[in-house]
C-alpha atoms as a PDB file:
ATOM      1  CA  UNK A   1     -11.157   0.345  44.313  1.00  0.00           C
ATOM      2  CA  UNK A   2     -12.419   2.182  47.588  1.00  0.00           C
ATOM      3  CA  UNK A   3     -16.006   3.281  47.199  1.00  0.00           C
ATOM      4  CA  UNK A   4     -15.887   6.766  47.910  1.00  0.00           C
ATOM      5  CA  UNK A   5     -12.746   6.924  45.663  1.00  0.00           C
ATOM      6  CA  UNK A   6     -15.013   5.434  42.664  1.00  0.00           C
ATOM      7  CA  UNK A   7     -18.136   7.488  43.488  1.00  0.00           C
ATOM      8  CA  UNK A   8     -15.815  10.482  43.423  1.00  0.00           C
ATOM      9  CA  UNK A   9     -14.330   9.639  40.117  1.00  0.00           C
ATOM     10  CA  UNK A  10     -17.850   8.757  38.816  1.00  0.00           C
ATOM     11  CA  UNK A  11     -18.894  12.510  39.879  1.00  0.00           C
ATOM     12  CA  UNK A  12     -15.838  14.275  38.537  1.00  0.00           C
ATOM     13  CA  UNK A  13     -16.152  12.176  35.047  1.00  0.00           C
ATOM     14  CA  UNK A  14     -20.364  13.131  35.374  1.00  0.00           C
ATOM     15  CA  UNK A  15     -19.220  16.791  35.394  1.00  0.00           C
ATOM     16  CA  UNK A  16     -16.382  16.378  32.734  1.00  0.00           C
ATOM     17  CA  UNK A  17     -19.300  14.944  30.679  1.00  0.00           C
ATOM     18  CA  UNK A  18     -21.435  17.331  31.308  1.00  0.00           C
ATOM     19  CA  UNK A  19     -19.171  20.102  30.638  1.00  0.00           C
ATOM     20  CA  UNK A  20     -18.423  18.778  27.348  1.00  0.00           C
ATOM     21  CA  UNK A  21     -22.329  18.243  26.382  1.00  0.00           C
ATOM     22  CA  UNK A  22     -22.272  22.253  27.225  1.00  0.00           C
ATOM     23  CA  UNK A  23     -19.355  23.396  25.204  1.00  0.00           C
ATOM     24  CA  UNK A  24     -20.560  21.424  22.166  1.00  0.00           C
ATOM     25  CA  UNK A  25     -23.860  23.194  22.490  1.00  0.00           C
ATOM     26  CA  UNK A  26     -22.580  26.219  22.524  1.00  0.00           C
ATOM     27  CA  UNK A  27     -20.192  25.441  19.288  1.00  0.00           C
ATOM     28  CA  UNK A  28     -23.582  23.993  17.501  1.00  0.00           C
ATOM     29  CA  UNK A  29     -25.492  27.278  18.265  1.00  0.00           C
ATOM     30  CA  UNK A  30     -22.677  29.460  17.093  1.00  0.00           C
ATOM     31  CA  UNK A  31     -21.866  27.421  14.091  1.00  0.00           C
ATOM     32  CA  UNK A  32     -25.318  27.158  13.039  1.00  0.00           C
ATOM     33  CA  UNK A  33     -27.183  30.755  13.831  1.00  0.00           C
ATOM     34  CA  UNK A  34     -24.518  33.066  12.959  1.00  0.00           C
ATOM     35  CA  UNK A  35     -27.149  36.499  13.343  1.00  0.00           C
ATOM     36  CA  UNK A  36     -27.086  38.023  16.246  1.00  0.00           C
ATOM     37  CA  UNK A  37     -29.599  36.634  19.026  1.00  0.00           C
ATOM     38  CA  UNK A  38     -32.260  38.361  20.373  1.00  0.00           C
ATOM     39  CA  UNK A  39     -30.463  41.078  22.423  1.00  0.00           C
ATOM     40  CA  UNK A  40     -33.731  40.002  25.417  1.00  0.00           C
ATOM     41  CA  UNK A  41     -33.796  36.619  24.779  1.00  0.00           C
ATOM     42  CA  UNK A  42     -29.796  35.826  24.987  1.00  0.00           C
ATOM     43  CA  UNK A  43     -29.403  36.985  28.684  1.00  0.00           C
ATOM     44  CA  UNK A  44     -32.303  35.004  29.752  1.00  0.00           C
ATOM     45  CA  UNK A  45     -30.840  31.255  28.009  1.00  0.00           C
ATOM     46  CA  UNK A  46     -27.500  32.154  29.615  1.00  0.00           C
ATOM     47  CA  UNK A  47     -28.735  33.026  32.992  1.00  0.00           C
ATOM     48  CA  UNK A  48     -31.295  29.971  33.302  1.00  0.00           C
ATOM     49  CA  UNK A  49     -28.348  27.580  31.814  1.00  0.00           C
ATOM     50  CA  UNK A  50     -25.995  29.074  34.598  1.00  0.00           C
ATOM     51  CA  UNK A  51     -28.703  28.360  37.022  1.00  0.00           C
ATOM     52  CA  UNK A  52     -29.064  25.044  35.975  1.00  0.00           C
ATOM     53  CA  UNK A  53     -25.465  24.241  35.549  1.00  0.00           C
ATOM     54  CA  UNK A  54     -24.698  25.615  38.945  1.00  0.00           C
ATOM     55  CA  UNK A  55     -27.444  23.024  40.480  1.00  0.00           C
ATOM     56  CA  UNK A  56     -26.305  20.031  38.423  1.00  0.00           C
ATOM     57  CA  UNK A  57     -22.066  20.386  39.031  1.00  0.00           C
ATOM     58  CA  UNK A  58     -23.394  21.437  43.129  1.00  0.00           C
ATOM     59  CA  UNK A  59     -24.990  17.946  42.763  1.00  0.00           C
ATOM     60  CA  UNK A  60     -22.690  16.170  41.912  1.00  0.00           C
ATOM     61  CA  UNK A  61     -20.097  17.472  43.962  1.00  0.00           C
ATOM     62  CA  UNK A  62     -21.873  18.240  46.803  1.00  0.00           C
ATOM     63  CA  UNK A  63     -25.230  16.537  46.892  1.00  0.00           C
ATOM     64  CA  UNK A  64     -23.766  12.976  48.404  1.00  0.00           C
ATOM     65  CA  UNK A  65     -20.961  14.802  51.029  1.00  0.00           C
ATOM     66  CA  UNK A  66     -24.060  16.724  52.257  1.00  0.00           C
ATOM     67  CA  UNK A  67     -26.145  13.590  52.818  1.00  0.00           C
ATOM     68  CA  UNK A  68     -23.235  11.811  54.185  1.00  0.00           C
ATOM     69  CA  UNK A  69     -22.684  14.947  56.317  1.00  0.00           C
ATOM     70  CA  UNK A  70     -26.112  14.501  57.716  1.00  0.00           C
ATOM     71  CA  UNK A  71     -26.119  11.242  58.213  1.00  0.00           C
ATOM     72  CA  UNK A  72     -23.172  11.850  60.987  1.00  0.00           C
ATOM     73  CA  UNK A  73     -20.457  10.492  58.370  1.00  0.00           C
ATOM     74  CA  UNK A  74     -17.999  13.466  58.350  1.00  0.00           C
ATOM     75  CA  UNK A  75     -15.121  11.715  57.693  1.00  0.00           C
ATOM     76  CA  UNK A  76     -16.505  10.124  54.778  1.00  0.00           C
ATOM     77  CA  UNK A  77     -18.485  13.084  53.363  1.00  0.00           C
ATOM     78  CA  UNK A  78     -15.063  15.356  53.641  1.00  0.00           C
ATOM     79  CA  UNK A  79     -13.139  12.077  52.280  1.00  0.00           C
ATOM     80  CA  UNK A  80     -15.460  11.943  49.464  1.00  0.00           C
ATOM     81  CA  UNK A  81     -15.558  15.727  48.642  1.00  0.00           C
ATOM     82  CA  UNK A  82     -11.977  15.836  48.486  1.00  0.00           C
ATOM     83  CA  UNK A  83     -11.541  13.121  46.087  1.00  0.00           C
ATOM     84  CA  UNK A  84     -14.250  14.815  43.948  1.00  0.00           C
ATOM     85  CA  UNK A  85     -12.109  18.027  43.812  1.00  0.00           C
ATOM     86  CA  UNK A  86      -9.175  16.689  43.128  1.00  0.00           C
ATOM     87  CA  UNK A  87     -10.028  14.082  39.877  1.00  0.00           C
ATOM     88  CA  UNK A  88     -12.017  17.403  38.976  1.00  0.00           C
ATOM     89  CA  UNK A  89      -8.510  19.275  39.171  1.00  0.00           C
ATOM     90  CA  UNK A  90      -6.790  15.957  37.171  1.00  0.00           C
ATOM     91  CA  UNK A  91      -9.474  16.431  34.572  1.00  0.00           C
ATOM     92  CA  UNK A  92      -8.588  19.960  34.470  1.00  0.00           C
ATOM     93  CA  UNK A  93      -4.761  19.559  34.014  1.00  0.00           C
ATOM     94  CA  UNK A  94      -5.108  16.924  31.333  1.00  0.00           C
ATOM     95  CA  UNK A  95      -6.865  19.503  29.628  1.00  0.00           C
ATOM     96  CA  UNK A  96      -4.972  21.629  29.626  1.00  0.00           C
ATOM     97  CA  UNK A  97      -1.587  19.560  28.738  1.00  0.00           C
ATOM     98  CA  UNK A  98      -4.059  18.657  25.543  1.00  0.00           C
ATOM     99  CA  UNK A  99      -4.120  22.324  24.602  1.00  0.00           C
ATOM    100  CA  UNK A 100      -0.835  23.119  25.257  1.00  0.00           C
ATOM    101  CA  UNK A 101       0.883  20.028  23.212  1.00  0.00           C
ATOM    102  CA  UNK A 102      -1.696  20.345  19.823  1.00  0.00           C
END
């Protein structure tokens, strides 16, 4: 398999995992604290796990185009950006084709 093609699979199933390791925390917290959070605290958690979430999936997806980008490799930056997006969007659709069938 191409390298770019692999590294961009690699990313997309990174962020798939990632993803998942999110959603399950957020099932675990509202399975097991069931009273309502601290009405200052909440907003903080969510806003400091969207910050971090926003710099881990931007890594992942864009972190090796950029350096590539840099590095005078356009082609291959835009060639591996591309392949990122689009296992991200097959990820997405086999979702979804789960959750519609069950």
């Amino acid at each position: 398999m191409n390298k770019i093609v692999k590294t961009a699979l690699l990313n997309a199933l990174g962020i798939a995992v990632y993803v998942i390791l999110i959603a399950s925390f957020f099932s675990f917290m509202q399975i097991n604290f069931k009273e309502t959070p601290d009405a200052f605290i909440a907003p903080i958690v969510m806003l400091l796990l969207l910050i971090f979430s926003a710099a881990i999936t931007g890594f992942l997806v864009f972190g090796k185009p950029a350096m590539l980008y840099i590095d005078g490799k356009r082609k291959e930056a835009l060639t591996l950006l591309g392949w990122t997006l689009f296992f991200i969007f097959v990820i997405i659709i086999c979702v979804l084709v789960i959750l519609i069938t069950k």
